[in-house]
PDB file of N, CA and C in Angstrom:
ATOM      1  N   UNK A   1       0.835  -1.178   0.000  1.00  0.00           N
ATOM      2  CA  UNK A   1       0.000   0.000   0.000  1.00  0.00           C
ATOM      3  C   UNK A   1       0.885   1.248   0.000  1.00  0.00           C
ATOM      4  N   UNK A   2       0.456   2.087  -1.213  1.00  0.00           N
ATOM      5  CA  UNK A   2       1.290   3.609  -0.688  1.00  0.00           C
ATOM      6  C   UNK A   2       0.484   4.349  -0.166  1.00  0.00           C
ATOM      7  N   UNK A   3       1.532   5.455   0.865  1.00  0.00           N
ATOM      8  CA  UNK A   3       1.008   6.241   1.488  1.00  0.00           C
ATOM      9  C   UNK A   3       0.811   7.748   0.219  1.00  0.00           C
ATOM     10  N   UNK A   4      -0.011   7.994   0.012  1.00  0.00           N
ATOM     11  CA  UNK A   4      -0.249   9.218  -0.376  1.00  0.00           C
ATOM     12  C   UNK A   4      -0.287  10.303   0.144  1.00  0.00           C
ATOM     13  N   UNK A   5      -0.664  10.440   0.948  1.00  0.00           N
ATOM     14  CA  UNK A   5      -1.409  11.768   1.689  1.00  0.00           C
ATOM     15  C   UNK A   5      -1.567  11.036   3.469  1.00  0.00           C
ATOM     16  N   UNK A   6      -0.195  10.891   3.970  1.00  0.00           N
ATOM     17  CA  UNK A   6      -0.309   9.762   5.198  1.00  0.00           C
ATOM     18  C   UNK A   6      -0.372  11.289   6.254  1.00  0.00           C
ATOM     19  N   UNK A   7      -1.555  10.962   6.695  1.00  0.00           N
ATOM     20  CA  UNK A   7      -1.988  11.958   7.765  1.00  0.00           C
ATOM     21  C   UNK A   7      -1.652  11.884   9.633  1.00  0.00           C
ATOM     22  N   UNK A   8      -0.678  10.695   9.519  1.00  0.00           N
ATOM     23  CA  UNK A   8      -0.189  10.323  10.579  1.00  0.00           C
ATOM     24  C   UNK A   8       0.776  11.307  11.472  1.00  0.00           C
ATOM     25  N   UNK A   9       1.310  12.196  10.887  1.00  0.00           N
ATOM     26  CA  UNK A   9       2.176  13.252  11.255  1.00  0.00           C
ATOM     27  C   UNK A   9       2.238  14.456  10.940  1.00  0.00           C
ATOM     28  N   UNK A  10       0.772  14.689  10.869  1.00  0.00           N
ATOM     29  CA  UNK A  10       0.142  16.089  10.427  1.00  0.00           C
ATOM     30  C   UNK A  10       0.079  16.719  11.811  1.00  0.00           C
ATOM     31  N   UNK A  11      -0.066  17.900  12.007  1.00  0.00           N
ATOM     32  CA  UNK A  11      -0.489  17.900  13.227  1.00  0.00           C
ATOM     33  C   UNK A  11      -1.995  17.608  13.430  1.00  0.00           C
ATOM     34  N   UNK A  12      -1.583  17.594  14.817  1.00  0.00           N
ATOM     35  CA  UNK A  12      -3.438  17.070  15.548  1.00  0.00           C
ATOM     36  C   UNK A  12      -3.592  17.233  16.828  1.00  0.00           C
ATOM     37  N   UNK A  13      -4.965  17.176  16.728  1.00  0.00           N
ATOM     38  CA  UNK A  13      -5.639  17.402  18.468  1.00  0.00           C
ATOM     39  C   UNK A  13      -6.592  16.583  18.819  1.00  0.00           C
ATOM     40  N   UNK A  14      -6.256  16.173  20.329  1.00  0.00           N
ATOM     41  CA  UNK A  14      -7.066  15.263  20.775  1.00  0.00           C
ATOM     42  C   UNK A  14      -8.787  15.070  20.851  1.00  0.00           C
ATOM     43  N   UNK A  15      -8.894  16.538  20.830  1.00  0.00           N
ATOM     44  CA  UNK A  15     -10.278  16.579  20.162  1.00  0.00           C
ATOM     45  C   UNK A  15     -10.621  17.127  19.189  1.00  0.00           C
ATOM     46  N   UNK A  16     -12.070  16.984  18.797  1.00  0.00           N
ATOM     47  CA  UNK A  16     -12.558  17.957  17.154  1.00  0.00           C
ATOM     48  C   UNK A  16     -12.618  19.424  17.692  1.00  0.00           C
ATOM     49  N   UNK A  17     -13.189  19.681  19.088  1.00  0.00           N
ATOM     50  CA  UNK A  17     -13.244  21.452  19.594  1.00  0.00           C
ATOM     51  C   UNK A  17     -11.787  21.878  19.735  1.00  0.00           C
ATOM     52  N   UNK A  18     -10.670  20.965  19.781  1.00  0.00           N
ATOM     53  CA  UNK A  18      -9.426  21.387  20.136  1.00  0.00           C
ATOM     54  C   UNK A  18      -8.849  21.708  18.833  1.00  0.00           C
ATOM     55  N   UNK A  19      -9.284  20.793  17.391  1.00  0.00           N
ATOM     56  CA  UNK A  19      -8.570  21.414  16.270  1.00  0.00           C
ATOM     57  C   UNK A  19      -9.385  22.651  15.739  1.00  0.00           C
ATOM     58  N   UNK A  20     -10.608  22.849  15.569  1.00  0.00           N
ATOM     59  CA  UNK A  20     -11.273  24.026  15.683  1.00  0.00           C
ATOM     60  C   UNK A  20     -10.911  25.462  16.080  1.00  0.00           C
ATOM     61  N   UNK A  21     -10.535  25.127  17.391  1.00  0.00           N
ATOM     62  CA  UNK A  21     -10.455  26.382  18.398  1.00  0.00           C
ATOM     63  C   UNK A  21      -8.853  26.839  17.647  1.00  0.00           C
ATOM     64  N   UNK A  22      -8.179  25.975  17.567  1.00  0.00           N
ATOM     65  CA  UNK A  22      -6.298  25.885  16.447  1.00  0.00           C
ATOM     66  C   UNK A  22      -6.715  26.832  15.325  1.00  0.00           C
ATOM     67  N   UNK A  23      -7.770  26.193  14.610  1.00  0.00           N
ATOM     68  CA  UNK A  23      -7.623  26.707  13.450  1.00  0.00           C
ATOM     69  C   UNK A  23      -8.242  28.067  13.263  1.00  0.00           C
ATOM     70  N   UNK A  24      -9.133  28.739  14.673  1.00  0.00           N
ATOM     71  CA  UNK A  24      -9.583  29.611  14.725  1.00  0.00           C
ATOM     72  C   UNK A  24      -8.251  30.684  14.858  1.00  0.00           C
ATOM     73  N   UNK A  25      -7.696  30.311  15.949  1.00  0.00           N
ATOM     74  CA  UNK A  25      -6.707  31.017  16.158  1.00  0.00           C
ATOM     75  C   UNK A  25      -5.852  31.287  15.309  1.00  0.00           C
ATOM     76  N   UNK A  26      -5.500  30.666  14.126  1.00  0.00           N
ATOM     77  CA  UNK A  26      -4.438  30.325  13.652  1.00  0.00           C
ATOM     78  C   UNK A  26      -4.984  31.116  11.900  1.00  0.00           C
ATOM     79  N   UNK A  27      -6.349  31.636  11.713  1.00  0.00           N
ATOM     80  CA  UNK A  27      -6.507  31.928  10.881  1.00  0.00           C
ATOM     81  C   UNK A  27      -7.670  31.334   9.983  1.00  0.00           C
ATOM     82  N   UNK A  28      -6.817  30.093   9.679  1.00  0.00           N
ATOM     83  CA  UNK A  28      -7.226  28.884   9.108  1.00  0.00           C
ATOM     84  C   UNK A  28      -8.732  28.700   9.264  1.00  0.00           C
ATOM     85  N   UNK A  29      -9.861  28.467   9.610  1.00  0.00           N
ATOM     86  CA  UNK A  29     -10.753  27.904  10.088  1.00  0.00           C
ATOM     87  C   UNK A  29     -11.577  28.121   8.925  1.00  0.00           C
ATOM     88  N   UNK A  30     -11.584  29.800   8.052  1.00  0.00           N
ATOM     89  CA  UNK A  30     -12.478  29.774   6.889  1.00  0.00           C
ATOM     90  C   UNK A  30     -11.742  29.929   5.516  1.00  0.00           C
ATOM     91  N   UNK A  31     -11.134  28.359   6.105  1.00  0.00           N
ATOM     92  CA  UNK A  31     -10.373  28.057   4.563  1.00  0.00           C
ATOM     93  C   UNK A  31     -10.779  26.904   4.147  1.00  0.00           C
ATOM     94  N   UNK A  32     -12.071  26.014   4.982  1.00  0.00           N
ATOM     95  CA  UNK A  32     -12.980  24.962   4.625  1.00  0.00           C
ATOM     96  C   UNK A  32     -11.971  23.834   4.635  1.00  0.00           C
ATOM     97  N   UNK A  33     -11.310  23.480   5.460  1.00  0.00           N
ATOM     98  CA  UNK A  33     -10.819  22.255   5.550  1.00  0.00           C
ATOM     99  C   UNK A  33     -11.484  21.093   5.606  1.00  0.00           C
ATOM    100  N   UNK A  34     -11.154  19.904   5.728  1.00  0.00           N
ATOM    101  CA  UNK A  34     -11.373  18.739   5.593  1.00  0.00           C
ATOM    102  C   UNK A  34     -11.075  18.466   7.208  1.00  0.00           C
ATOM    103  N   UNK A  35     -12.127  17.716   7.739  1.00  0.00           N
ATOM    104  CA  UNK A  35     -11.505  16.921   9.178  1.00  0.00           C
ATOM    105  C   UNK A  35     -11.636  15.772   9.096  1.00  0.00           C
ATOM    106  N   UNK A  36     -10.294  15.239   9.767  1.00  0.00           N
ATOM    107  CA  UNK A  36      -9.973  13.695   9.445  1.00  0.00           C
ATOM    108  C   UNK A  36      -9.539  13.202  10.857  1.00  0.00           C
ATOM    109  N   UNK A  37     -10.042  12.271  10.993  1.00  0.00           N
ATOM    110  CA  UNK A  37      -8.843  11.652  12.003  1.00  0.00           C
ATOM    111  C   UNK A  37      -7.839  10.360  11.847  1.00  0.00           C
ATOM    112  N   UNK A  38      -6.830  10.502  12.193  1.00  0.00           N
ATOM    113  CA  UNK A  38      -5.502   9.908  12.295  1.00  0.00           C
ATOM    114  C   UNK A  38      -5.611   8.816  13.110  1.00  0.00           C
ATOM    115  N   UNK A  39      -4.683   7.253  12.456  1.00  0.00           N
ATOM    116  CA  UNK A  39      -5.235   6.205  13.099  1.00  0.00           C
ATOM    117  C   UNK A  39      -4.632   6.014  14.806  1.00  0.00           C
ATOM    118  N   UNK A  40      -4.635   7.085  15.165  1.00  0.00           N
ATOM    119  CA  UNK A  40      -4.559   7.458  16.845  1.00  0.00           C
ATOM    120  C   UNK A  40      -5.813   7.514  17.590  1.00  0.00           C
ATOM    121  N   UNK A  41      -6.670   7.976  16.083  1.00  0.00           N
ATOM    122  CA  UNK A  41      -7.681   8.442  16.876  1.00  0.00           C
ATOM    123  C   UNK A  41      -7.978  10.513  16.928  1.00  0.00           C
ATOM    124  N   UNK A  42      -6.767  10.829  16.911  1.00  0.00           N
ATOM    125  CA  UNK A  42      -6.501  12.670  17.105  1.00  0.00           C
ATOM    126  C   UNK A  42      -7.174  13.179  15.782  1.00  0.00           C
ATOM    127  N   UNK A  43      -7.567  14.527  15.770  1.00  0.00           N
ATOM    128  CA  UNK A  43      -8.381  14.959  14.828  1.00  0.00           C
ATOM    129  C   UNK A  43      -7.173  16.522  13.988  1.00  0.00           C
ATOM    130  N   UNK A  44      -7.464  16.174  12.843  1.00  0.00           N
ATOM    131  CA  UNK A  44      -6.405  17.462  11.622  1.00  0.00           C
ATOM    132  C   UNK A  44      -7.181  17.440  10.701  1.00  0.00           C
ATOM    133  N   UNK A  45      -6.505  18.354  10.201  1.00  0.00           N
ATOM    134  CA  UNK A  45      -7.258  19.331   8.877  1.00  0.00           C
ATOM    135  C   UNK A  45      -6.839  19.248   8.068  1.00  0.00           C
ATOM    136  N   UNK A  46      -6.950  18.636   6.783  1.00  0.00           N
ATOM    137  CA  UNK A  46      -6.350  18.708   5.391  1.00  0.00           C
ATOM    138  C   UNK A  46      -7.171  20.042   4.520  1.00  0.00           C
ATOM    139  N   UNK A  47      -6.466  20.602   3.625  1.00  0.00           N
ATOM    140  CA  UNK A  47      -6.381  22.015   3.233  1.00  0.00           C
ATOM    141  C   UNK A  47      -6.369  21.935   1.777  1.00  0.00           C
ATOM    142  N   UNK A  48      -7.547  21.605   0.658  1.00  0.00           N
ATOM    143  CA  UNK A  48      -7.119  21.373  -0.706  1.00  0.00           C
ATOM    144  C   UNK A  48      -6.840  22.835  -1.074  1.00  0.00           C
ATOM    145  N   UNK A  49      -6.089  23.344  -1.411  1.00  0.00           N
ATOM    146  CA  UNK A  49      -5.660  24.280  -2.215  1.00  0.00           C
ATOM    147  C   UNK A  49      -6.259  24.889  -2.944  1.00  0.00           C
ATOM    148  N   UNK A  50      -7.233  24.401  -4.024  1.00  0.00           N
ATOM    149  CA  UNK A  50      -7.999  25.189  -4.679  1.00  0.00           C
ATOM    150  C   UNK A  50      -9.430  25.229  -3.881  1.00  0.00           C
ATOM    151  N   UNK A  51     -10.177  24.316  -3.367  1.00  0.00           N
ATOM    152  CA  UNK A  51     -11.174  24.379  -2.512  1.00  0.00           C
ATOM    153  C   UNK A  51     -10.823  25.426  -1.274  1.00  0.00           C
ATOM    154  N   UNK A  52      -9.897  25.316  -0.738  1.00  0.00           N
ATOM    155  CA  UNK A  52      -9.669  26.405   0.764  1.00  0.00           C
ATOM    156  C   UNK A  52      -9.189  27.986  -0.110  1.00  0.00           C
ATOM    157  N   UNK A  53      -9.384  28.204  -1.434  1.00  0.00           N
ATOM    158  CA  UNK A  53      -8.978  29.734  -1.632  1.00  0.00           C
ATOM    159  C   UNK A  53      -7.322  29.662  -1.810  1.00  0.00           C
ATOM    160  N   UNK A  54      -6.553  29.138  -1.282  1.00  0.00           N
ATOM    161  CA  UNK A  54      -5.244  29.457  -1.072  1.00  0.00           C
ATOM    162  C   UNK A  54      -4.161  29.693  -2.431  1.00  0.00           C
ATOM    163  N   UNK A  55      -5.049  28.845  -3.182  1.00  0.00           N
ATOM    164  CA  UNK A  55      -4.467  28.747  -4.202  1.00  0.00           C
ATOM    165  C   UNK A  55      -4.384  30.347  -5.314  1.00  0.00           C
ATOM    166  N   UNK A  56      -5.869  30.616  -5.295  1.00  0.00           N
ATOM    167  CA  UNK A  56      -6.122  32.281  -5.545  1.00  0.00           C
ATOM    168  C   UNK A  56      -5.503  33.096  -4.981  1.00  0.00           C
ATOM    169  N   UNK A  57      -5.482  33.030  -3.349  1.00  0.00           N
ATOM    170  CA  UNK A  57      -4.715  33.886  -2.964  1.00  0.00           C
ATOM    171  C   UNK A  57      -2.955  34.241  -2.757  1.00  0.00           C
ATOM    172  N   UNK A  58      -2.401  33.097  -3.485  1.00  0.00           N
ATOM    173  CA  UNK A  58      -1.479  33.053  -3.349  1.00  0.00           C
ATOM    174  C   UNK A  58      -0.582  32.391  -2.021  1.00  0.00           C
ATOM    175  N   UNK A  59      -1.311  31.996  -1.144  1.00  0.00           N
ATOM    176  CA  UNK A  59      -0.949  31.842   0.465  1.00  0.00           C
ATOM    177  C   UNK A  59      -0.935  30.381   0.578  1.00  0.00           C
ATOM    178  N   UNK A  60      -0.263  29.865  -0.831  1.00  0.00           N
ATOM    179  CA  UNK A  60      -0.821  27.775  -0.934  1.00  0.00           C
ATOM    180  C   UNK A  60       0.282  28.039   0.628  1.00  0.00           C
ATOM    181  N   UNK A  61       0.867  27.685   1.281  1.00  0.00           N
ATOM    182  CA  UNK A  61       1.557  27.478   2.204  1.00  0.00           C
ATOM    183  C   UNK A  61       1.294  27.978   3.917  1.00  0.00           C
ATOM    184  N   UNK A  62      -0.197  28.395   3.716  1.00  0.00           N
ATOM    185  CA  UNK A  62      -0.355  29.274   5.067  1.00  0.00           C
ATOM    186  C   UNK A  62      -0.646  27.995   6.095  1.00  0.00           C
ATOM    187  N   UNK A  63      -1.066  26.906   5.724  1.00  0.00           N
ATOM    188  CA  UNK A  63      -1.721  25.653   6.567  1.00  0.00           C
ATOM    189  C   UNK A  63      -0.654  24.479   6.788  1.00  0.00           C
ATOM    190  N   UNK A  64       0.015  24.306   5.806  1.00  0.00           N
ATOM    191  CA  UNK A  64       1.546  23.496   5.522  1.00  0.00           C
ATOM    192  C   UNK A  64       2.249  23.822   6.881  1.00  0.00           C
ATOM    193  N   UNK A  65       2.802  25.570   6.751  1.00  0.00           N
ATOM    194  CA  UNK A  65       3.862  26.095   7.631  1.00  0.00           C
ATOM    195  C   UNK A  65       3.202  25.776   9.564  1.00  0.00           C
ATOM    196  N   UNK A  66       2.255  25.767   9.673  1.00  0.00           N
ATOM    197  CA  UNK A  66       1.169  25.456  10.515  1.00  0.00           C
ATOM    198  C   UNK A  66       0.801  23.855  11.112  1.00  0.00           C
ATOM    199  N   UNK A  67       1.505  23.015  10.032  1.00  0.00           N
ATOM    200  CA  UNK A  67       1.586  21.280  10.396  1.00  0.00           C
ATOM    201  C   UNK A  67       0.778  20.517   9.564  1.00  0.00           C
ATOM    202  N   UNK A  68      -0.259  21.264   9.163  1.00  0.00           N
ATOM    203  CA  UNK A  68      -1.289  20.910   8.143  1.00  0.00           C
ATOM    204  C   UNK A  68      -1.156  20.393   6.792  1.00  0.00           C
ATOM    205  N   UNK A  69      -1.583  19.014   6.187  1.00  0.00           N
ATOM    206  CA  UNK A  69      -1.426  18.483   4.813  1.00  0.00           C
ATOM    207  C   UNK A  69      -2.436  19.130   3.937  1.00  0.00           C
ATOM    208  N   UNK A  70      -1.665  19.884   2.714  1.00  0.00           N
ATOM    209  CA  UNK A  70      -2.171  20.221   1.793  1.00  0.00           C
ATOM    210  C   UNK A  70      -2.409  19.414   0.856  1.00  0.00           C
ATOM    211  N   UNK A  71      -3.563  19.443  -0.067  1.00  0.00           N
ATOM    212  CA  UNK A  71      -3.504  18.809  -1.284  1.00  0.00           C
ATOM    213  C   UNK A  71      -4.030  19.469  -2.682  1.00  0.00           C
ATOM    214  N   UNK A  72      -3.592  19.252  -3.801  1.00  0.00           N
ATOM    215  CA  UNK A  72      -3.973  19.999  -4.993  1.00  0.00           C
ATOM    216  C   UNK A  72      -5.522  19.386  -5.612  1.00  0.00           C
TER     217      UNK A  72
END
């Protein structure tokens, strides 16, 4: 099996209000992420690029620099 998009070392939080409240802070939150959870169990945000705006705005890297997996 390949890993594509292995969300295992994305960052994450132990809860869904804990990655929320992150991504509030952090900007992120109305860039329509994706919530996933990691086979830990912990909850992250994947960030498609053209769906979250980033890509328009030029800022593909604002969620990356942040721990977050982007995808095109």
């Amino acid at each position: 099996m390949i890993d594509f998009c292995n969300i295992d070392n994305a960052k994450s939080y132990a809860t869904e209000a804990n990655l929320m409240k992150a991504l509030a802070t952090l900007g992120l939150d109305q860039m329509r992420p994706v919530i996933v959870r990691n086979r830990e169990g912990r909850f992250t945000a994947i960030f498609g690029l053209h769906l979250s705006g980033m890509a328009s705005s030029g800022n593909v890297m604002a969620a990356a620099n942040h721990g977050f997996k982007t995808i095109n």
